[in-house]
PDB file of N, CA and C in Angstrom:
ATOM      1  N   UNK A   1       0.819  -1.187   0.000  1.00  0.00           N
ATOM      2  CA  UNK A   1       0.000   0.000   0.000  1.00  0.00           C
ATOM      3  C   UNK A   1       0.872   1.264   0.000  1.00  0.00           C
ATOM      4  N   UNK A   2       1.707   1.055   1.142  1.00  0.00           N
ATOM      5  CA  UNK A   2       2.936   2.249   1.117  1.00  0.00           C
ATOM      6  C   UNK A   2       3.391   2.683  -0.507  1.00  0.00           C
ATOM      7  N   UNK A   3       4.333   1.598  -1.589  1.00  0.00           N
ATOM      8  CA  UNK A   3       4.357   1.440  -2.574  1.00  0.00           C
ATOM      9  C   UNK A   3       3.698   2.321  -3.881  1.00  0.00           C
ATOM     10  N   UNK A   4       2.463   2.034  -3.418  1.00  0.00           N
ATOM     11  CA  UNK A   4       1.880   2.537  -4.844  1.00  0.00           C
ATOM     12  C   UNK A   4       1.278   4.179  -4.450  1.00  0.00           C
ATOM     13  N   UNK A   5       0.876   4.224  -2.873  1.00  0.00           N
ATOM     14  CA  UNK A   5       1.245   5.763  -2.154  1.00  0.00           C
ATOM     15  C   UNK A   5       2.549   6.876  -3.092  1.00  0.00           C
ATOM     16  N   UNK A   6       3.728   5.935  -2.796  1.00  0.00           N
ATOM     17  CA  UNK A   6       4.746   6.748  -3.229  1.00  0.00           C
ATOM     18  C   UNK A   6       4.827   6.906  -5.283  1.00  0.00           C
ATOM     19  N   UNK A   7       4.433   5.701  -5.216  1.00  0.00           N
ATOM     20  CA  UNK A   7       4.562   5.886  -7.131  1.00  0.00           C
ATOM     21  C   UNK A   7       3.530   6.923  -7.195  1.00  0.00           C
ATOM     22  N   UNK A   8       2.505   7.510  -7.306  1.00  0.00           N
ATOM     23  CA  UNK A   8       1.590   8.147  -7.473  1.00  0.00           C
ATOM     24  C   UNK A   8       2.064   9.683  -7.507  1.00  0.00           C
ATOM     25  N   UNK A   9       3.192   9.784  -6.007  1.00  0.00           N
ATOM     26  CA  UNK A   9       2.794  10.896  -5.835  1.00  0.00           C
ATOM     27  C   UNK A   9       4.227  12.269  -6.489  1.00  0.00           C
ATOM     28  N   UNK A  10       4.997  11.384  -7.446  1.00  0.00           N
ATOM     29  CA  UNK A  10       6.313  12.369  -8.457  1.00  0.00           C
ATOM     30  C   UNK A  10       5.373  13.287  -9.278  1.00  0.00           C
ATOM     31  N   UNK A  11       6.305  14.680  -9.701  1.00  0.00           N
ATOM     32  CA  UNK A  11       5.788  15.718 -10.371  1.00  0.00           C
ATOM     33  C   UNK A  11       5.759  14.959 -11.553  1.00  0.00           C
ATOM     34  N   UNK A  12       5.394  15.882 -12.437  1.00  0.00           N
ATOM     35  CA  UNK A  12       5.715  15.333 -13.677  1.00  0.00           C
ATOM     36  C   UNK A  12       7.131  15.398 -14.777  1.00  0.00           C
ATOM     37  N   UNK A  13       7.597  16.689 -13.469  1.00  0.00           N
ATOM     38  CA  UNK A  13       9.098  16.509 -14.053  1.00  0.00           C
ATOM     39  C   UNK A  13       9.852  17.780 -12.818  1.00  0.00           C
ATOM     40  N   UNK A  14      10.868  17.009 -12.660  1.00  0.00           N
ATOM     41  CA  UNK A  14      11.743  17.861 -11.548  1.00  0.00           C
ATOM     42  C   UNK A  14      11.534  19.201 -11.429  1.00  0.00           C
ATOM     43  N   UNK A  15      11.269  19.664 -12.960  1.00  0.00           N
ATOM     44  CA  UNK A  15      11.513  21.295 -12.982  1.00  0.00           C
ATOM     45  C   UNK A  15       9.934  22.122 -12.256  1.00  0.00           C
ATOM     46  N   UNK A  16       8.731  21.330 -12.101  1.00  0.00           N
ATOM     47  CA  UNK A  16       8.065  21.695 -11.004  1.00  0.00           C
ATOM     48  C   UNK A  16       8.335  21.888  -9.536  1.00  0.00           C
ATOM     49  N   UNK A  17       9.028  21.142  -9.103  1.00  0.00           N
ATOM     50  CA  UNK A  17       9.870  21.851  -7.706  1.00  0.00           C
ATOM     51  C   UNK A  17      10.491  22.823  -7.166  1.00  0.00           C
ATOM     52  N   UNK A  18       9.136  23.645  -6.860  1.00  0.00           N
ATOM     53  CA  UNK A  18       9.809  25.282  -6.879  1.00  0.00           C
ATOM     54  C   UNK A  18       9.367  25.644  -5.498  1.00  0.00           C
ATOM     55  N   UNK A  19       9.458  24.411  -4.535  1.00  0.00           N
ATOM     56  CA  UNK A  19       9.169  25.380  -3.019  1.00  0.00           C
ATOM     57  C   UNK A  19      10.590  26.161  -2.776  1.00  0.00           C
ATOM     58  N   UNK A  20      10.162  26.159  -1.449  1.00  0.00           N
ATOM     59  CA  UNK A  20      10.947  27.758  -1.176  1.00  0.00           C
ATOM     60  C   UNK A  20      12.517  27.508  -0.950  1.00  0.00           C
ATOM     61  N   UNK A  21      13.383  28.098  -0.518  1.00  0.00           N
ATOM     62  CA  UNK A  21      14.663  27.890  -0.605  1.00  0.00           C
ATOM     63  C   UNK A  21      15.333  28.604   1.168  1.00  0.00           C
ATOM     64  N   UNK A  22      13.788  29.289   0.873  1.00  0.00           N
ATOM     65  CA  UNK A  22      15.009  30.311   2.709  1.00  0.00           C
ATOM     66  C   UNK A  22      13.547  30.387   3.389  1.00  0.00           C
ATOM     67  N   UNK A  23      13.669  31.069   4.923  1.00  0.00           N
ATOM     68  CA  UNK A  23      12.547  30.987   5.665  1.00  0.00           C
ATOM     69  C   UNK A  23      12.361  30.078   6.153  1.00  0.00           C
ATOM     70  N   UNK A  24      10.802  30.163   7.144  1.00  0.00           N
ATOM     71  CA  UNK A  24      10.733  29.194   8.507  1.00  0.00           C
ATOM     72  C   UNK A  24       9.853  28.771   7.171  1.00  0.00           C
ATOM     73  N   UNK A  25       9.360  27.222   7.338  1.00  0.00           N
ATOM     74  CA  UNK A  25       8.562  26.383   6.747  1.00  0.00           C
ATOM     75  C   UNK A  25       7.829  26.080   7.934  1.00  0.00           C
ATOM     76  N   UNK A  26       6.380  25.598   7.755  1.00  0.00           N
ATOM     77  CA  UNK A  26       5.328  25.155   8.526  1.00  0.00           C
ATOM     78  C   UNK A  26       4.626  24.024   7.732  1.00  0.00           C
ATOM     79  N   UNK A  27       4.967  23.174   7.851  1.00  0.00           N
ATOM     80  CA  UNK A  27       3.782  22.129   6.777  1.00  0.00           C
ATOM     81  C   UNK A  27       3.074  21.473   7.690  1.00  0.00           C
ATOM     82  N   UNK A  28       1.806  21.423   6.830  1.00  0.00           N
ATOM     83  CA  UNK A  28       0.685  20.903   7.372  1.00  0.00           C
ATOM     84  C   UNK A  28       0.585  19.688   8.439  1.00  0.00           C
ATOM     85  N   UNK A  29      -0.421  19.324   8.964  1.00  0.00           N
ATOM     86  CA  UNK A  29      -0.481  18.262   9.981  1.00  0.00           C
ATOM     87  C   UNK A  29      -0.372  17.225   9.338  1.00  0.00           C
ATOM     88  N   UNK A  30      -0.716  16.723   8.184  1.00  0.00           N
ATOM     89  CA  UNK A  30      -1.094  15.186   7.444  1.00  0.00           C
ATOM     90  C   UNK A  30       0.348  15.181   6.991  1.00  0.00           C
ATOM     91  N   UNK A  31       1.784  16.021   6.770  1.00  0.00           N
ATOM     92  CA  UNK A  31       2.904  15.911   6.896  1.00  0.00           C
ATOM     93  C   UNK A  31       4.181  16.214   8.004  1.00  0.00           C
ATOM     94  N   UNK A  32       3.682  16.730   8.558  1.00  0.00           N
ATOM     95  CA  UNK A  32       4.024  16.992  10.544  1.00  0.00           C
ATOM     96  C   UNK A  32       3.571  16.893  11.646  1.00  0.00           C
ATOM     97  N   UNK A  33       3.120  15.403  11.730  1.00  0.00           N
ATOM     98  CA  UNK A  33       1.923  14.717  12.819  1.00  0.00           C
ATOM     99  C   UNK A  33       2.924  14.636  13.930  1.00  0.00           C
ATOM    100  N   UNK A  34       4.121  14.603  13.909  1.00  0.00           N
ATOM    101  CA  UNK A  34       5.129  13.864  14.667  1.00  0.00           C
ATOM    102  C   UNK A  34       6.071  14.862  14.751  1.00  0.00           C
ATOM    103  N   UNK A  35       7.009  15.085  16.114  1.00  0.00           N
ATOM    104  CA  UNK A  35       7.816  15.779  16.064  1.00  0.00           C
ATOM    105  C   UNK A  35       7.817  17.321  15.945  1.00  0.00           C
ATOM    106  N   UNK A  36       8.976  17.807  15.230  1.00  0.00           N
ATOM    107  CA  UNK A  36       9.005  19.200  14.578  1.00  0.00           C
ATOM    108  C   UNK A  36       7.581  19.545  13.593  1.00  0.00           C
ATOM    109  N   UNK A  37       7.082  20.974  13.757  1.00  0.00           N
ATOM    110  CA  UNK A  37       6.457  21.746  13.506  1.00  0.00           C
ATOM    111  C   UNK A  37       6.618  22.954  12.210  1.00  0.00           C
ATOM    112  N   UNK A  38       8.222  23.081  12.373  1.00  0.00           N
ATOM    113  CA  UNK A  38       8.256  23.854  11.934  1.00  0.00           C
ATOM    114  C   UNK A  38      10.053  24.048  11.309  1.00  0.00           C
ATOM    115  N   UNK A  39      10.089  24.168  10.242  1.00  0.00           N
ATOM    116  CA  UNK A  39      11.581  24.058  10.368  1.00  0.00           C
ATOM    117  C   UNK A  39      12.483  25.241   9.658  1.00  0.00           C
ATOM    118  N   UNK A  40      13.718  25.652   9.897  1.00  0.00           N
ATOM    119  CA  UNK A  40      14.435  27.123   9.611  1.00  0.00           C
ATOM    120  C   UNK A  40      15.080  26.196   8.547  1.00  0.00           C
ATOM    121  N   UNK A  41      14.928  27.000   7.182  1.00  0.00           N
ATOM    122  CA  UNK A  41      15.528  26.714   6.330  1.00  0.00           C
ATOM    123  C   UNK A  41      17.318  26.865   6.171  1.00  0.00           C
ATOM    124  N   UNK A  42      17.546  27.904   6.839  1.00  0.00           N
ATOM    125  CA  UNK A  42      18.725  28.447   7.333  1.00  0.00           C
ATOM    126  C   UNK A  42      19.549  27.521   7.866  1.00  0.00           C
ATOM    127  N   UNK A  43      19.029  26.689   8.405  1.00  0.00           N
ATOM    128  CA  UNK A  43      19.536  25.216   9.290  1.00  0.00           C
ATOM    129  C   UNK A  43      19.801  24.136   8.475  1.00  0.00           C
ATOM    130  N   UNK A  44      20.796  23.946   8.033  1.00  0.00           N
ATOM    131  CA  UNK A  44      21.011  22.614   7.548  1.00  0.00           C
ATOM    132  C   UNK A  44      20.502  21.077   7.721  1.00  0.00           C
ATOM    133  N   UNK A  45      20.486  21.016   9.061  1.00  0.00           N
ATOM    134  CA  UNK A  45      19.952  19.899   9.573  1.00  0.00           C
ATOM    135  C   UNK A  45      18.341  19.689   9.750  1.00  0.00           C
ATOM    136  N   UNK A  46      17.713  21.044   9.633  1.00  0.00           N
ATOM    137  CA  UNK A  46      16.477  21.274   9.695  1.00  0.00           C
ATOM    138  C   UNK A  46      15.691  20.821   8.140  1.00  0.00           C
ATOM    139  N   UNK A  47      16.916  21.939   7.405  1.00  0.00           N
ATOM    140  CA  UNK A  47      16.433  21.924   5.822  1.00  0.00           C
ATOM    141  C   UNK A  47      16.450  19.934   5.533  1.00  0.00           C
ATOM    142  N   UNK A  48      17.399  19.357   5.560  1.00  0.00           N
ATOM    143  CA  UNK A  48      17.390  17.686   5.487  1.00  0.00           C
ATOM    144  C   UNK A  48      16.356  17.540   6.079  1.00  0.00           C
ATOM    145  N   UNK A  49      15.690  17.518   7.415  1.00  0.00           N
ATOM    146  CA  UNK A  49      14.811  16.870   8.008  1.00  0.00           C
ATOM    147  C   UNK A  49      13.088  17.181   7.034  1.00  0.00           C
ATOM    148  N   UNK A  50      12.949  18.667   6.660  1.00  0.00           N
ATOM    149  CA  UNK A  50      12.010  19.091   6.100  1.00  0.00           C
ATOM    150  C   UNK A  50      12.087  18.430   5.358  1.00  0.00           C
ATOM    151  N   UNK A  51      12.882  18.070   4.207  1.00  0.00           N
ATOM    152  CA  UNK A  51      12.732  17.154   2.630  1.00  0.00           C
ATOM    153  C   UNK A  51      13.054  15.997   3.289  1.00  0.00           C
ATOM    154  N   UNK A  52      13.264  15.262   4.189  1.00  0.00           N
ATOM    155  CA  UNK A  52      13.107  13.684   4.392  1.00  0.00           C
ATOM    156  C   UNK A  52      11.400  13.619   5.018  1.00  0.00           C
ATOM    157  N   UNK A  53      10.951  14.440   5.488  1.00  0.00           N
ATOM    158  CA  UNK A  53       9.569  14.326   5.941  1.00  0.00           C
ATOM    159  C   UNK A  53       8.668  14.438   4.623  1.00  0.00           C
ATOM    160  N   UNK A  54       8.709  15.712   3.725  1.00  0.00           N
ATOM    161  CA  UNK A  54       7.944  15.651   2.426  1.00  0.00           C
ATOM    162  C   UNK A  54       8.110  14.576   1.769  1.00  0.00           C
ATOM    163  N   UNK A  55       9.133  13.825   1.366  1.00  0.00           N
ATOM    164  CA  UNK A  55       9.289  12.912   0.582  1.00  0.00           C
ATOM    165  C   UNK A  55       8.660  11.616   1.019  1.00  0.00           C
ATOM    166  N   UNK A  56       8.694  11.249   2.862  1.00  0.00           N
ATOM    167  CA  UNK A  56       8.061  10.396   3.276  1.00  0.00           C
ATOM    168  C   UNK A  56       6.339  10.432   3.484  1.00  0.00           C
ATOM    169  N   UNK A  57       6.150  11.309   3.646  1.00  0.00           N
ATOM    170  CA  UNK A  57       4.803  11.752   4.486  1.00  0.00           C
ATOM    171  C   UNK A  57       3.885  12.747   3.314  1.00  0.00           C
ATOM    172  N   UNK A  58       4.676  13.270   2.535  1.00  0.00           N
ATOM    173  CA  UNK A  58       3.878  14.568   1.713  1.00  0.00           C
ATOM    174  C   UNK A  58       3.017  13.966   0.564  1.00  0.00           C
ATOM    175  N   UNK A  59       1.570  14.728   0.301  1.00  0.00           N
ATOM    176  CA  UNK A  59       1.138  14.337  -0.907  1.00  0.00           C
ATOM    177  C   UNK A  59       1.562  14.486  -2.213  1.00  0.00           C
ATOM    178  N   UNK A  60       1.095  14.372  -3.124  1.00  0.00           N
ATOM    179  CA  UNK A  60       1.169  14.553  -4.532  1.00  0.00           C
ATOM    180  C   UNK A  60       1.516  15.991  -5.265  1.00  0.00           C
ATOM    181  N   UNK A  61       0.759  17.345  -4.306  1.00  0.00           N
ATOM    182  CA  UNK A  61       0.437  18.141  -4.212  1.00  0.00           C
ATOM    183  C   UNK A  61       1.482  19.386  -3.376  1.00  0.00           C
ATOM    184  N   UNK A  62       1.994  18.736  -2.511  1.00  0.00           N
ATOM    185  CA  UNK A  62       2.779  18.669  -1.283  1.00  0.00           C
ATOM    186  C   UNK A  62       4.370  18.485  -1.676  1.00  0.00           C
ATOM    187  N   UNK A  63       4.998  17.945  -3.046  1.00  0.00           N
ATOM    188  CA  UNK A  63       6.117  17.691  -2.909  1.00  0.00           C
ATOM    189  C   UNK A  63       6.322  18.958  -4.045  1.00  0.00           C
ATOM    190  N   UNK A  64       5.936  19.458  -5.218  1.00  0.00           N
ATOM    191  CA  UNK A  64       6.376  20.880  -5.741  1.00  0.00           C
ATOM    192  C   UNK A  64       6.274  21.843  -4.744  1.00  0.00           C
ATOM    193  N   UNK A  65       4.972  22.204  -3.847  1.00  0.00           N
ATOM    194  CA  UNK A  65       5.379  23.013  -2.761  1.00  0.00           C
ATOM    195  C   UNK A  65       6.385  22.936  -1.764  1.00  0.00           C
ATOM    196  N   UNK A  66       7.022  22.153  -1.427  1.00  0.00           N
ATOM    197  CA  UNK A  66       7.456  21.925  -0.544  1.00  0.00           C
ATOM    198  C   UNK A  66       9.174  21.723  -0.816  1.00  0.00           C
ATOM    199  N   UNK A  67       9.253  21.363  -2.086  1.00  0.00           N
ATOM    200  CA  UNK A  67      10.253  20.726  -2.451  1.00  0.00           C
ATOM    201  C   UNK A  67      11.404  21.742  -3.841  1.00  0.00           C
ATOM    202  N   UNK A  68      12.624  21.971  -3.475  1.00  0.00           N
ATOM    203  CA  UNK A  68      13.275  23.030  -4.949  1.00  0.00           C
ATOM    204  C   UNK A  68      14.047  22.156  -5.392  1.00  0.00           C
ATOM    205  N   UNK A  69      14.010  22.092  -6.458  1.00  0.00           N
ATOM    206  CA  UNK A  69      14.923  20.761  -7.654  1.00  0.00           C
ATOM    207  C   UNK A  69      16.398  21.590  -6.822  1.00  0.00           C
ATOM    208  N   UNK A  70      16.767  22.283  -7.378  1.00  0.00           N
ATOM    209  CA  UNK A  70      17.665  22.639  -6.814  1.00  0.00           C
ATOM    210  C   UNK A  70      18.356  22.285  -5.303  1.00  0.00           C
ATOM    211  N   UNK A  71      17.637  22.656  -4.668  1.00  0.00           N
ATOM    212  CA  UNK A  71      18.253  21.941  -3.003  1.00  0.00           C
ATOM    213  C   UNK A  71      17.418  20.757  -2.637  1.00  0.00           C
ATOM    214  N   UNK A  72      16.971  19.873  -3.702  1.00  0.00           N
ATOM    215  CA  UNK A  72      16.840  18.158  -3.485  1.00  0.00           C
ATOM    216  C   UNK A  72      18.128  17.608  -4.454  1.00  0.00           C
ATOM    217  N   UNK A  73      18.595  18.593  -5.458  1.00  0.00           N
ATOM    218  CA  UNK A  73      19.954  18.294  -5.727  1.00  0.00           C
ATOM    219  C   UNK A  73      20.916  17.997  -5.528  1.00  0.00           C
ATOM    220  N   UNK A  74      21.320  19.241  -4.314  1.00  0.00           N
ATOM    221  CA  UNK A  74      22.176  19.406  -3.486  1.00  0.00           C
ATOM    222  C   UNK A  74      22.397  18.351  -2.314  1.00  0.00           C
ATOM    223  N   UNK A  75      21.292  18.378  -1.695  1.00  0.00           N
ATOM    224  CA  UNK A  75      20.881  17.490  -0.697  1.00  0.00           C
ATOM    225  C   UNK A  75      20.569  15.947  -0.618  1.00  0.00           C
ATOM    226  N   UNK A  76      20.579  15.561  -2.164  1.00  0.00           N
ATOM    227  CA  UNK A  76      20.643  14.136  -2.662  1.00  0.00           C
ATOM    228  C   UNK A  76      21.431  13.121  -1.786  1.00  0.00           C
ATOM    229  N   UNK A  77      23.003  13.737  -1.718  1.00  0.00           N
ATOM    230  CA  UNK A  77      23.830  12.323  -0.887  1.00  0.00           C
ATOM    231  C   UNK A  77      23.379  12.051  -0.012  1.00  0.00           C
ATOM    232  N   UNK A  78      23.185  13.288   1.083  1.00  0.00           N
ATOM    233  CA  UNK A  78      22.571  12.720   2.325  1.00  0.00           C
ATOM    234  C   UNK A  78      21.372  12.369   2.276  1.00  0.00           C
ATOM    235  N   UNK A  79      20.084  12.695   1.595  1.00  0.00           N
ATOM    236  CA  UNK A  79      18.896  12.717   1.936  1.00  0.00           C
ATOM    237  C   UNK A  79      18.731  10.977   1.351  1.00  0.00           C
ATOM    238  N   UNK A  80      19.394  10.284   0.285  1.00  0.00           N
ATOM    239  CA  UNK A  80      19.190   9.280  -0.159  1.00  0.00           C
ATOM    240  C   UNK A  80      19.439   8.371   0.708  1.00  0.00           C
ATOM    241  N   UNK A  81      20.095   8.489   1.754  1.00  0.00           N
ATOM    242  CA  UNK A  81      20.620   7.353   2.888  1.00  0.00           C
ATOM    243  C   UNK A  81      19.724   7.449   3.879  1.00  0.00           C
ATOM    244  N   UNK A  82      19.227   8.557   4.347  1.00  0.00           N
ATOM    245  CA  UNK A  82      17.835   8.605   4.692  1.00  0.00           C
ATOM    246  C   UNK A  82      16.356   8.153   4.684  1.00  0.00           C
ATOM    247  N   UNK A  83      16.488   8.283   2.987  1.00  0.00           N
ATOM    248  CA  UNK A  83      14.680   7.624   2.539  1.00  0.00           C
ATOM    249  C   UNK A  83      14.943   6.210   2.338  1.00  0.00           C
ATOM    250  N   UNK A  84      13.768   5.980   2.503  1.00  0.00           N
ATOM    251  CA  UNK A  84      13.304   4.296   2.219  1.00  0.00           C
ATOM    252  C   UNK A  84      14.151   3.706   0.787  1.00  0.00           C
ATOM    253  N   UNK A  85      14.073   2.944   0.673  1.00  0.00           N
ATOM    254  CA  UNK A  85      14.124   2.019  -0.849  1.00  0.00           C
ATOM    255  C   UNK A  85      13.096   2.569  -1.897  1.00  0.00           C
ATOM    256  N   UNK A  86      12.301   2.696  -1.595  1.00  0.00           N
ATOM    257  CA  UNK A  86      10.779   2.851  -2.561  1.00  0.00           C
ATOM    258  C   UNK A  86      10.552   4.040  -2.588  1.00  0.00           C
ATOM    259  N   UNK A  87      10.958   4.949  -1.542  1.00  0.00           N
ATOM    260  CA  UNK A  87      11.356   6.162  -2.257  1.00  0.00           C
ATOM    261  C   UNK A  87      12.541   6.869  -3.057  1.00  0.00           C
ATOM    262  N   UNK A  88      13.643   6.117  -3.082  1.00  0.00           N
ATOM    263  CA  UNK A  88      15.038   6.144  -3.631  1.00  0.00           C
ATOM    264  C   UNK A  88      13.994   5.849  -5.149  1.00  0.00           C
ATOM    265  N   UNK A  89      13.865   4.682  -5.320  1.00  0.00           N
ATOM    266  CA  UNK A  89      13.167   4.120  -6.526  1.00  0.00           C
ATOM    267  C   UNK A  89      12.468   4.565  -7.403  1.00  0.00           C
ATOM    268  N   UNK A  90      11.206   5.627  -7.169  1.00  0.00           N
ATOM    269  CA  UNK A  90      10.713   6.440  -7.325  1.00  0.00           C
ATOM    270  C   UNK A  90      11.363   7.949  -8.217  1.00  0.00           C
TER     271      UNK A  90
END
């Protein structure tokens, strides 16, 4: 079920990924049920945690907002050792 959750929910092409790059982020409850609330983009460790939560938890809808091709670029080495298999896959 997880599986076909995650196939569903890719842009249609990287270059839609135009969330934000600086600033506090707040994402919604159905992607921040747990934990942090809120995270400083400014923060390195924050910014990773924000895109390992969208990628796990975020909708369809949820990963161009949330998400900049650009700093899921950047953030690839680490963030890939992070996500699941099936989201690596994806």
């Amino acid at each position: 079920m997880y599986q076909e959750k995650v196939r569903r929910r890719p842009p249609e092409a990287l270059e839609k990924l135009h969330g934000p790059i600086q600033g506090v982020i707040e994402p919604p409850l159905h992607m921040a049920w747990s934990g942090m609330t809120s995270y400083d983009m400014s923060e390195p460790r924050q910014r990773v945690s924000l895109y390992r939560t969208v990628l796990h938890e975020g909708l369809r809808d949820d990963l161009p907002r949330y998400l900049n091709r650009d700093l899921l670029f950047h953030m690839w080495p680490v963030l890939h050792t992070l996500v699941g298999r099936t989201v690596r896959s994806v």
